[in-house]
Each structure stands twice: as C-alpha cells, then as structure tokens.
Protein backbone atom coordinates (compact mmCIF):
# COMPACT_ATOMS: atom_id res chain seq x y z
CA UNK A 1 -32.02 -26.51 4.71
CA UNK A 2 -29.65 -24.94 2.40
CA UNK A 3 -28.41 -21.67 3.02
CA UNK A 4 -29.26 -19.04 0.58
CA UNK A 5 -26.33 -16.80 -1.46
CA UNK A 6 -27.09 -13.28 -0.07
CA UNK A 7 -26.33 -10.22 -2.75
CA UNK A 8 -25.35 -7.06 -1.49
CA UNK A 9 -25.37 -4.12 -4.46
CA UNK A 10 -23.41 -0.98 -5.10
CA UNK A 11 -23.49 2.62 -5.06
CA UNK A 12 -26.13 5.01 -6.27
CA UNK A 13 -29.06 2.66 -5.51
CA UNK A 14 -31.99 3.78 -3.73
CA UNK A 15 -34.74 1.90 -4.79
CA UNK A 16 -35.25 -1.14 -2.55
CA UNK A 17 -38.11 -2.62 -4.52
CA UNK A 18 -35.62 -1.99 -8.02
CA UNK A 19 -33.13 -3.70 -6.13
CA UNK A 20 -35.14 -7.26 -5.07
CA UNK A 21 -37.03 -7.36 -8.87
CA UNK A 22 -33.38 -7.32 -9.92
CA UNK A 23 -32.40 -9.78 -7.69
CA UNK A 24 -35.41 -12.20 -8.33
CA UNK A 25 -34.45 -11.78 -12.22
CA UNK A 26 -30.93 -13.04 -11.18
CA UNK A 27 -31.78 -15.69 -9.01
CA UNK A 28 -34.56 -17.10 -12.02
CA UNK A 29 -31.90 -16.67 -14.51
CA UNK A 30 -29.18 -19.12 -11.97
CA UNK A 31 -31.76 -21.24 -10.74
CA UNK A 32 -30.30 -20.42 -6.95
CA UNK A 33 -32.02 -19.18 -4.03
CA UNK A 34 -30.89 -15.61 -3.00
CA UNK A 35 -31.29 -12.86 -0.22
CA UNK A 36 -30.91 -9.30 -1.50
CA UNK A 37 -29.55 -7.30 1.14
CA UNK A 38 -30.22 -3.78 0.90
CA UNK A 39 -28.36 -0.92 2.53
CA UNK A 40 -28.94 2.31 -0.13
CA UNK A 41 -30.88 4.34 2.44
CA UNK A 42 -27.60 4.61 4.46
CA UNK A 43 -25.69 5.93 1.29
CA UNK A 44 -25.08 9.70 0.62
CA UNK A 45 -27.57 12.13 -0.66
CA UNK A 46 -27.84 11.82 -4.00
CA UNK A 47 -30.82 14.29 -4.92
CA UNK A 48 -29.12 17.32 -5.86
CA UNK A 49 -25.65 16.30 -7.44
CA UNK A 50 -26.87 17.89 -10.54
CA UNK A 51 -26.86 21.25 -9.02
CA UNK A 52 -23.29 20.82 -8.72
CA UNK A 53 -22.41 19.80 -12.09
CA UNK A 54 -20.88 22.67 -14.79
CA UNK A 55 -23.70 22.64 -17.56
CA UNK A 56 -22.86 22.69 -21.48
CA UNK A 57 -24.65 25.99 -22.00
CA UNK A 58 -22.54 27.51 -19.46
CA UNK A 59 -19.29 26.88 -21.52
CA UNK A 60 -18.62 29.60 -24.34
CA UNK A 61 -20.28 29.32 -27.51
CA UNK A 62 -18.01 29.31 -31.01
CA UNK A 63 -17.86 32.42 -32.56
CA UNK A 64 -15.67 34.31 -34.70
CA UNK A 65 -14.12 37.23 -34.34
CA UNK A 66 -15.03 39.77 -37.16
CA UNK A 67 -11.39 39.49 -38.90
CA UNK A 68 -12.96 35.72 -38.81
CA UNK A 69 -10.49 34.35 -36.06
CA UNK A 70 -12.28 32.09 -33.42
CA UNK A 71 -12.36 34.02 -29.86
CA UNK A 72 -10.05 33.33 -27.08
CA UNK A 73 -12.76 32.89 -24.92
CA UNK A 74 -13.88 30.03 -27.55
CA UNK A 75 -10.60 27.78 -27.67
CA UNK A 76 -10.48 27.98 -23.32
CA UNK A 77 -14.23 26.09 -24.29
CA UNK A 78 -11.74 23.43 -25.43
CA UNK A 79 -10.01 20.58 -23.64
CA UNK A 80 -6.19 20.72 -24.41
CA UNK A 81 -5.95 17.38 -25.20
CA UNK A 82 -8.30 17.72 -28.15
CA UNK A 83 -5.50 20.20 -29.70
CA UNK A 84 -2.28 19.21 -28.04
CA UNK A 85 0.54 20.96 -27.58
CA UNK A 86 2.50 22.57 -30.97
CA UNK A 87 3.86 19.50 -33.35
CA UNK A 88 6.98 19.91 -35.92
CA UNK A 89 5.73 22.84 -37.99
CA UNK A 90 7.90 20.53 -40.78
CA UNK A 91 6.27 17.38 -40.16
CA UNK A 92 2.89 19.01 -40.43
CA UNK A 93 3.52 20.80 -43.74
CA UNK A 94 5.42 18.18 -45.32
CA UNK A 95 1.45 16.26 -44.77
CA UNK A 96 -0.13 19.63 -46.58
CA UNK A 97 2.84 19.59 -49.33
CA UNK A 98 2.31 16.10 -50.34
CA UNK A 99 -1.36 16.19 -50.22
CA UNK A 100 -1.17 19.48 -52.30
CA UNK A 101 0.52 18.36 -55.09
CA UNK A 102 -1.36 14.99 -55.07
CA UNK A 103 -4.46 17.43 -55.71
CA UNK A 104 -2.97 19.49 -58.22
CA UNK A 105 -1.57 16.59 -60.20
CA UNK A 106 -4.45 15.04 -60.19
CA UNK A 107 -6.40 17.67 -61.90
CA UNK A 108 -6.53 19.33 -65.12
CA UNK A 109 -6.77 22.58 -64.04
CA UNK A 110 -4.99 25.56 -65.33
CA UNK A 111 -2.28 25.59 -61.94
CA UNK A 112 -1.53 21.49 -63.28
CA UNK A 113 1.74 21.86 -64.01
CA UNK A 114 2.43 25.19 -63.72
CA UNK A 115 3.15 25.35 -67.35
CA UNK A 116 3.52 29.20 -67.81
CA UNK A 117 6.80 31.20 -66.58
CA UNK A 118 4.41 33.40 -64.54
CA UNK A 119 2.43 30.90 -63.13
CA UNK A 120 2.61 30.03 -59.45
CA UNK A 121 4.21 26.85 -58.49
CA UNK A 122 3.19 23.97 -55.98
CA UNK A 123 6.46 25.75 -54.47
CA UNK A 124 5.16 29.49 -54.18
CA UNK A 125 1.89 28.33 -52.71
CA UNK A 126 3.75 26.04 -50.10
CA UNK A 127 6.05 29.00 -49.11
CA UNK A 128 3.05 31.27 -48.83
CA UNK A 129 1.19 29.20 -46.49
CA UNK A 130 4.46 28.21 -44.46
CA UNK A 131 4.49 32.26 -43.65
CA UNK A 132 0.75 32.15 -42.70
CA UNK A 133 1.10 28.40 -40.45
CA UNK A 134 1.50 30.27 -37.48
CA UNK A 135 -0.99 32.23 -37.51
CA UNK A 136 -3.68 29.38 -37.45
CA UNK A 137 -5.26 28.18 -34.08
CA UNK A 138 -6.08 24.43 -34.41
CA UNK A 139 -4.14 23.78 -37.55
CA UNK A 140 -0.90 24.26 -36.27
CA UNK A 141 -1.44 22.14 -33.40
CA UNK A 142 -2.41 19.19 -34.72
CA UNK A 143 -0.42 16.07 -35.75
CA UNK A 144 -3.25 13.94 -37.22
CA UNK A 145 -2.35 13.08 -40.75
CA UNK A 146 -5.98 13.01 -41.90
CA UNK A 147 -6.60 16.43 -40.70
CA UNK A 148 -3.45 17.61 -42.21
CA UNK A 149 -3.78 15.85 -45.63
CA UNK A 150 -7.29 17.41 -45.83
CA UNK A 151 -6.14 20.61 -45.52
CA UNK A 152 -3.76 20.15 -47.92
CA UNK A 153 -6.11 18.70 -50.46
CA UNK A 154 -8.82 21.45 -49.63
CA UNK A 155 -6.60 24.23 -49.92
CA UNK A 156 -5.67 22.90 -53.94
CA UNK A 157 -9.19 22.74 -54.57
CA UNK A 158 -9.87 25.53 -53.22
CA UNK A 159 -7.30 27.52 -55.50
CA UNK A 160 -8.47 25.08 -58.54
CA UNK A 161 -12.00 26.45 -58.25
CA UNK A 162 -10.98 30.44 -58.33
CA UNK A 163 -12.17 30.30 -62.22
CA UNK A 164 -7.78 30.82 -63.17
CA UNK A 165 -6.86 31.65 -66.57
CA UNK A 166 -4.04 33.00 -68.66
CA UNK A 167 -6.51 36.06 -69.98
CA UNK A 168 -8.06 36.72 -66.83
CA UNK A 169 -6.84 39.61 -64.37
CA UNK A 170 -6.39 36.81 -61.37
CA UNK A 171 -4.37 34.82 -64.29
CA UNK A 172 -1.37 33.53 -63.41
CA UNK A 173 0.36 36.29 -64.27
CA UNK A 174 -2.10 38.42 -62.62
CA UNK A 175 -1.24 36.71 -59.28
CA UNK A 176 2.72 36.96 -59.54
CA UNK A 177 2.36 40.13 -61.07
CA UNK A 178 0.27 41.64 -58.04
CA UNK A 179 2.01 41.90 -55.37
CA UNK A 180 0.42 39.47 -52.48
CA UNK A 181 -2.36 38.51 -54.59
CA UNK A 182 -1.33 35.06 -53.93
CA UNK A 183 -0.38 34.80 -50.57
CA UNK A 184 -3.86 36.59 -49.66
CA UNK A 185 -5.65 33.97 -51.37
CA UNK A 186 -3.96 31.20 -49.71
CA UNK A 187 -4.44 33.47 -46.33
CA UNK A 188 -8.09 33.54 -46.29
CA UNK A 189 -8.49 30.21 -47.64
CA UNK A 190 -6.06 28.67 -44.66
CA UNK A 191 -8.44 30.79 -41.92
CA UNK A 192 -11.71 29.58 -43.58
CA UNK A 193 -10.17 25.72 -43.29
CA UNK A 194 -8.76 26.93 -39.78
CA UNK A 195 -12.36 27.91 -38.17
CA UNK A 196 -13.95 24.50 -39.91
CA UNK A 197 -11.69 22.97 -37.56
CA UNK A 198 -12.41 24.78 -34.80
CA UNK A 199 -15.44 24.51 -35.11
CA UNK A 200 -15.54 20.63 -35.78
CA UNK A 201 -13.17 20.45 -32.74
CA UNK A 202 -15.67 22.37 -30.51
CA UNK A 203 -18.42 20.46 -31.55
CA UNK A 204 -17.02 17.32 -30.78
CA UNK A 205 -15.62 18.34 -27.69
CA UNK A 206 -19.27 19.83 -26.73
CA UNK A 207 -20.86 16.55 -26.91
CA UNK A 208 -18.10 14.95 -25.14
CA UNK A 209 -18.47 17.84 -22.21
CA UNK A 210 -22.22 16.39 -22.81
CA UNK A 211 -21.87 12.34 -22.44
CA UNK A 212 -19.19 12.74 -19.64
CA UNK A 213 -22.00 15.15 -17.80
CA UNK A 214 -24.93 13.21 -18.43
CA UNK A 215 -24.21 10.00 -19.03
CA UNK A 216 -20.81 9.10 -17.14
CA UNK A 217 -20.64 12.29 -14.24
CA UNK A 218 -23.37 11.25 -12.49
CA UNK A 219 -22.58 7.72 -12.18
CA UNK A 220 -19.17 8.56 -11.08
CA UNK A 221 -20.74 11.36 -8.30
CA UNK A 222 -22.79 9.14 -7.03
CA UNK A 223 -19.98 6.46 -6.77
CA UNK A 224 -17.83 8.72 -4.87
CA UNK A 225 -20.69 9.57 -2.84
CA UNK A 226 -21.10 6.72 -1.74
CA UNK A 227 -17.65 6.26 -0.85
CA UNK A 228 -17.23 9.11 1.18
CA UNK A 229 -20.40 7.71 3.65
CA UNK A 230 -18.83 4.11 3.53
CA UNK A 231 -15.66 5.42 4.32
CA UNK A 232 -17.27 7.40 7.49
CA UNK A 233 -20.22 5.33 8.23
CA UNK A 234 -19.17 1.56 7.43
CA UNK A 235 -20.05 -0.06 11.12
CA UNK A 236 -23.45 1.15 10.54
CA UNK A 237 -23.55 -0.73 7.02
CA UNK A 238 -22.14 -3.45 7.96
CA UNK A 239 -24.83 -3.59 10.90
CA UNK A 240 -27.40 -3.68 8.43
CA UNK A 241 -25.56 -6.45 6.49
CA UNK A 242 -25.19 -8.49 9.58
CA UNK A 243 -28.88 -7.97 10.54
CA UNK A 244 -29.90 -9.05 7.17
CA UNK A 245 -28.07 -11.93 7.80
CA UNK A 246 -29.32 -12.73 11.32
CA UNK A 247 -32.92 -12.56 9.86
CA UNK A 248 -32.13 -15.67 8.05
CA UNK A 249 -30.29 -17.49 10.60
CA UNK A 250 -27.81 -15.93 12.82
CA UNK A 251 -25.38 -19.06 12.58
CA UNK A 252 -24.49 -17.75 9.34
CA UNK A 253 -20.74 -16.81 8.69
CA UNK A 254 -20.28 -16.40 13.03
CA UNK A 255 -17.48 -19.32 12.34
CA UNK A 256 -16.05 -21.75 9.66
CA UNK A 257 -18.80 -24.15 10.08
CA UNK A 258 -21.27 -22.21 8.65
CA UNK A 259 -20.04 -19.88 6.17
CA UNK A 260 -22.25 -17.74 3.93
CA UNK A 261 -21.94 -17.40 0.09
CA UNK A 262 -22.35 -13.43 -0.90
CA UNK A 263 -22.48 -12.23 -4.46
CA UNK A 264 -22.04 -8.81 -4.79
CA UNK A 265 -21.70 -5.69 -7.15
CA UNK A 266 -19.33 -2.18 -6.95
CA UNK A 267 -18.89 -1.15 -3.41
CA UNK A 268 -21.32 -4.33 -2.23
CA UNK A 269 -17.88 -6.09 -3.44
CA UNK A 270 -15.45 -3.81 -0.98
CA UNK A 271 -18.13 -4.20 1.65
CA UNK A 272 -17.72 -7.96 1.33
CA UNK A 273 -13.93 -8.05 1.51
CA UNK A 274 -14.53 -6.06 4.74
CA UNK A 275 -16.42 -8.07 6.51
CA UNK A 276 -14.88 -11.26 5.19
CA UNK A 277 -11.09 -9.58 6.94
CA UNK A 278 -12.16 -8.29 10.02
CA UNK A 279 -10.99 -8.87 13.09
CA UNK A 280 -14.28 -10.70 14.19
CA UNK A 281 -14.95 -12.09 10.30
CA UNK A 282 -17.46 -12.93 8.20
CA UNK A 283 -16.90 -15.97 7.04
CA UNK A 284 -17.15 -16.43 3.31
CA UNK A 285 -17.24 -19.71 1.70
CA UNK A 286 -17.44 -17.85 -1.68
CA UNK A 287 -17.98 -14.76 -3.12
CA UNK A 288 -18.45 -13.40 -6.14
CA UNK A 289 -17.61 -10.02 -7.14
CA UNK A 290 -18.72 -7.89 -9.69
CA UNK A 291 -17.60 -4.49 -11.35
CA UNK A 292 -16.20 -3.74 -7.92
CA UNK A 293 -12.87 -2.05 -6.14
CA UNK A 294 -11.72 -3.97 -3.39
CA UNK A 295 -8.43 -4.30 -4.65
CA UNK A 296 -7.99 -0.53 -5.79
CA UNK A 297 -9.53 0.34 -2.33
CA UNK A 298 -6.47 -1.62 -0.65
CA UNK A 299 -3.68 -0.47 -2.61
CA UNK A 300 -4.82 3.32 -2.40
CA UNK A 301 -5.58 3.10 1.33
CA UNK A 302 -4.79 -0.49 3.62
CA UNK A 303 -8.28 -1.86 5.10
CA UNK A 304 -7.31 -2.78 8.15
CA UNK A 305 -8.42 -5.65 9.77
CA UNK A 306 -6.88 -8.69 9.55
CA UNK A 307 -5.04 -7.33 5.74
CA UNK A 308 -0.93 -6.08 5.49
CA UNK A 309 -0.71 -3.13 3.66
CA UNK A 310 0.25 -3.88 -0.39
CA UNK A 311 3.55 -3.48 -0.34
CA UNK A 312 4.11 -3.52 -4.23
CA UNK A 313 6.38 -6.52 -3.71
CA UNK A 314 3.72 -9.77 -3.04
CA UNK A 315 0.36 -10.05 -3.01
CA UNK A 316 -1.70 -9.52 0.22
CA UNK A 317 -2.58 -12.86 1.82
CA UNK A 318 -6.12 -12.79 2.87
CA UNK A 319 -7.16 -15.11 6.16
CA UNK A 320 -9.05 -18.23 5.79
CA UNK A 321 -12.57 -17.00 6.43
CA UNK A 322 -12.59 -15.60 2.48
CA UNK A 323 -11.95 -19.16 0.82
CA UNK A 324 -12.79 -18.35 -2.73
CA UNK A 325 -13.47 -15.41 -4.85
CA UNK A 326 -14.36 -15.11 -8.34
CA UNK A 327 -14.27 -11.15 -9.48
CA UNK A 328 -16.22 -10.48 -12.50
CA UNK A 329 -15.45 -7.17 -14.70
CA UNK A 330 -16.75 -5.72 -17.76
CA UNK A 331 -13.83 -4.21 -20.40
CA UNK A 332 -15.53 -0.71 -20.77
CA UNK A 333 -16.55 -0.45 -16.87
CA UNK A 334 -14.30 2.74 -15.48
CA UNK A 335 -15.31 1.14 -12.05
CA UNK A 336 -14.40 -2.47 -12.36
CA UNK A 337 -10.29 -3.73 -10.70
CA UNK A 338 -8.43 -6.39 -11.03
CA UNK A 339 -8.29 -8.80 -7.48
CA UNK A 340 -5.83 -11.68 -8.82
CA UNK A 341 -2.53 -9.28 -8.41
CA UNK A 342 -3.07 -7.66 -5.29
CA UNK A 343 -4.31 -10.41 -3.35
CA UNK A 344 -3.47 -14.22 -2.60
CA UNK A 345 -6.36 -16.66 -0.89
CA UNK A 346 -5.24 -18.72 2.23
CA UNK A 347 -4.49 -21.47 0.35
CA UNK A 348 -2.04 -19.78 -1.60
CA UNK A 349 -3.82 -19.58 -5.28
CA UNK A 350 -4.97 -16.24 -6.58
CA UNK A 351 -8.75 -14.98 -6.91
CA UNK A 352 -10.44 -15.65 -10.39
CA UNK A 353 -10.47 -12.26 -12.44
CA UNK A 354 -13.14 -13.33 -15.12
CA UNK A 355 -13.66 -10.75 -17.74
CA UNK A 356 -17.57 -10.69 -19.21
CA UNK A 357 -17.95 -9.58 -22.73
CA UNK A 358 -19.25 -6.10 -23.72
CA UNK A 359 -23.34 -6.03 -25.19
CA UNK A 360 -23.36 -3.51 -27.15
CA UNK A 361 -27.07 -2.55 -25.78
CA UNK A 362 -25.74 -1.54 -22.52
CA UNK A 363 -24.01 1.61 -24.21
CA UNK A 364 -20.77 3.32 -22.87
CA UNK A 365 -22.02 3.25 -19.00
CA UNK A 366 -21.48 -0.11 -18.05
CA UNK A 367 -21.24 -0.30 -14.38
CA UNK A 368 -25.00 -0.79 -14.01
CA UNK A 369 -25.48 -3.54 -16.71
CA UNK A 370 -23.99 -6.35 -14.80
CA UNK A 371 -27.64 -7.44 -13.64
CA UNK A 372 -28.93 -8.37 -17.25
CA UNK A 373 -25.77 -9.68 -18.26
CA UNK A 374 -26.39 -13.54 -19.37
CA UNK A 375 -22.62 -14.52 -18.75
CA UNK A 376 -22.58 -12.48 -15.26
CA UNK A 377 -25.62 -15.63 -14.23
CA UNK A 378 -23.75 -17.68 -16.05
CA UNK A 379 -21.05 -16.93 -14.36
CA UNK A 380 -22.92 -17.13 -10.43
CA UNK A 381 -24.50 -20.30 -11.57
CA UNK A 382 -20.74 -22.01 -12.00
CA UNK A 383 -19.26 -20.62 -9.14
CA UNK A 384 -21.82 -21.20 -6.86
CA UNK A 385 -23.20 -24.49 -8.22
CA UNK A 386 -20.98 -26.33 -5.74
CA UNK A 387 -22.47 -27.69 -2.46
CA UNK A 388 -23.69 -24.90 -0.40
CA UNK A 389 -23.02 -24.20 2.97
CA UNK A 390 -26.05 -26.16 5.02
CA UNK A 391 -28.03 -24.55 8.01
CA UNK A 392 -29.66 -26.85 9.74
C-alpha cells in the first residue's frame, strides 16, 4: 500500500488532539494521506513562563516633574532606540527654521513679516530656541524630519495665537522691550512640545513593551524552551519519532528502499534533518520544511552526525538518505531560515527555499499560521504529489 507522509510539528504544542484536527485539515486540504506524529509532552514546561516575564505596569509611568520636565525615572521606561543617540544640533534646527518661517509666511498674523523695527524676527525666535535646544529631552535627540518640522510649525502657531499687537503690553515692542519676555515664551512653549513627545514616545513604546510581551515573548519562550529540552533530551524524541514510525510499518526509512516522506514545521523541521544525517539515518525521500531552523541550528552549532561543520566557504553536503527538501518560510516569521545557502543535497543541487505570501489575518505572529495557509497545502500537494515511497 502506499506509505503515508508523516508530519512532525514544532515547539510550544501541547495539545495532541489540536495537533491531529490540524493535521486532518491539512491532509483534506492536499488530498494525501498523513501520520501526525506527536512528541509535545516531551517538550519543556511551558505553564508558568508568564511568571517570568517583566509586566507593562511594572515599568514607570510618564509623569512630569513639577517645573514640567518628564522624570528620569520616566525616559529609563524608554528603549534607546526609540530616541537615539544626539543628532547635529544644526541639522535638526535648520528642520525647525525652515518649517518656522514656512508657518509664519504663511499667515497673516501680526509677527508676518516682522514689519515693525521692534518686532521680533524669524531670526530672534530661532536664536532663542537654539539657547533653549539643549535643554529638551526627546527633541534634541531626534533626527526624524516630521517630528522636527512639526515642532517647528507648532512652535509659530503657537506664538501666532498669543493675541500680539502693536498696542498691547506683549506687543512687539513689549517683547523686545522686556527683557526675556521672548525667549520665555519660546521656553515654555519648546517644553510643552518637548513632553507631547515624550509622552507620544512613551506611549508608543508602552504598547510595543505590550505586543513584544504578549503577543511575540511568549512564542519566542516557548521556542527556546523547547530548544533547550531538544538540545538535552533529543534521543528520547527521536525515540518517539521512530516508534511512531514503527507503528505504521517498521520498514520505513531503516534503508534506501523504503524511505519515508516527513513534512514538518519549526523544530519538527531540525528534528527531521537529524534523523535524516545520523549516523544510523532516517531515510528521507522528501521532506518538506516549514517555518523551521535547521540551517541556523547548523551554522550556530555543527549537528553532528554524518554533517561537516559550515565552514562559511561551501555549503554543507548532506548524505544521500535526505534526497529532496523543499523549505517553506513566511516573510514576517522571526523563526523561519533559509536552507538553500548552507546546505547542498547529494546530488549536488541546493534545497528549494519557497517563500509563502503573508495573510494579513494571521497578524504579526506568524510562526503558528503555517497550518491554514492555502499555498503552504498547496505547496505539500506539489512536492509530494510524486510517486510515493510503496510498503508492501
């Protein structure tokens, strides 16, 4: 009878029962006979990662100060890379300046033009805030021209809505005349702008803190969970594997005349690769990979078996008892490596890295979504539609 394509998943699954429904769905949607092969009870304890996992609410709120200047403790909140390190304090301004005078131009308020001889210039309020740059937080260390321009723009408006005129006491002469009048105007208004950003800053990088917690730190736990107990306990997996196997008919992948054909996802894919290398193989007609590491695996630490260590210079040869291998990744999968560089199949051609598109219902996490992916069947259903190994 023909011999069935066994499936071996990933990390982070312990559901057996989730596992074979997913599976069946795969095997209805390719129209091929398949074995799951379920190992997840041997993977690391996965119950309380959570516990070990900084919460938001732990990290600093924003606040301000009451001379209205965000809180060291605040900015720590913040990753550097969302503020950077100090730009060109003349790049930045020359963004403000330009922006400024675009503003003021552009309205007919009473600082357009600067007609009077004691009113303040696009000049005078540029010098002011070039002696109060320094003193801002998140302003002065960012290059983004949007960011930059707004300020600029905000800061005009903000000086073209103080009510000016020639007869009032914050005139134009009332503001050269006083000493500081204007450079405390342009002060406050540069610290209110100053905290906005902080505060947008904080917010965003709060709900990044979130996603990465929620949404991608768990996945990425469990993952290297997982590895850890492969890495220590892989005979015992691969037992299991081979058991599963042997339940089906123990002929299976023992020698080249009866190969197996294994799809498999994340780690099931490294798993796979080990087997297929060892120094008593199992022999793989095809496999099919998907969202998985075998390759980053071997370059960061040599699998042994019957592999050479990647030397940087070639590609690993791998031994006749892997024949073909198709590796399938998704673009926005963190998890998902490249095979055709690092490796070379006996028969000196490369393994097939086959990119699947991005649905844009599976979200940011995409490690998991292979299963429902149509061009992931699509995908088994070409590769494996070729004669399959027979058992008689």
């Amino acid at each position: 009878m023909s011999a069935p394509v066994f499936v071996i998943h990933g990390v982070a699954n312990r559901d057996r029962d989730g596992f074979a429904a997913a599976v069946a769905a795969l095997q209805d949607a390719t129209d091929i006979s398949m074995v799951p092969i379920y190992w997840g009870d041997l993977g690391a304890e996965d119950r309380f990662i959570t516990a070990a996992l900084p919460a938001r609410d732990t990290a600093p709120a924003l606040s301000a100060a009451p001379g209205g200047e965000l809180r060291d403790e605040t900015r720590s909140a913040v990753p550097h890379d969302l503020i950077g390190d100090q730009p060109g304090t003349a790049d930045q301004l020359a963004i403000v300046d330009s922006a400024l005078r675009n503003e003021l131009e552009a309205d007919a308020g009473p600082l357009r033009g600067a007609s009077g001889p004691g009113s303040p210039t696009p000049d005078d309020i540029m010098d002011c805030l070039a002696r109060e740059w320094h003193d801002t937080h998140w302003l002065s260390r960012t290059d983004d021209p949007t960011l930059l321009a707004e300020t600029g723009r905000a800061l005009a408006q903000a000086l073209l809505d103080t009510g000016i005129s020639e007869d009032d006491a914050y005139g134009h002469d009332g503001l050269r005349g006083e000493p500081g009048r204007l450079s405390e105007l342009v002060r406050r208004r540069l610290r209110d702008l100053d905290r906005v950003a902080g505060a947008a800053i904080g917010a965003v990088a709060g709900r990044m803190n979130s996603a990465i917690r929620t949404r991608f730190g768990p996945g990425t736990t469990r993952f290297l969970g997982d590895v850890l107990v492969y890495q220590r306990h892989r005979d015992a997996i691969h037992a299991r594997v081979r058991a599963r196997i042997d339940e089906v008919d123990p002929r299976l992948g023992r020698g080249p005349e009866n190969p197996l054909r294994v799809v498999a996802h994340s780690l099931g894919g490294v798993i796979s690769v080990d087997m297929a290398t060892a120094g008593e193989p199992l022999w793989t007609e095809q496999l099919v990979t998907f969202g998985s590491q075998p390759a980053f695996f071997h370059v960061c630490d040599p699998r042994g078996g019957q592999l050479l260590p990647y030397s940087g210079q070639a590609p690993v040869h791998l031994p006749a008892s892997l024949k073909r291998w198709t590796n399938l990744w998704e673009p926005l999968d963190m998890l998902a490596f490249a095979a055709s560089q690092v490796f070379r199949l006996s028969d000196g051609s490369s393994p097939i890295d086959r990119p699947v598109p991005h649905a844009a219902s599976t979200g940011l996490w995409t490690h998991s979504a292979y299963w429902d992916l149509p061009d992931v069947a699509k995908a088994i259903t070409e590769v494996m539609g070729e004669a399959p190994a027979n058992s008689d």
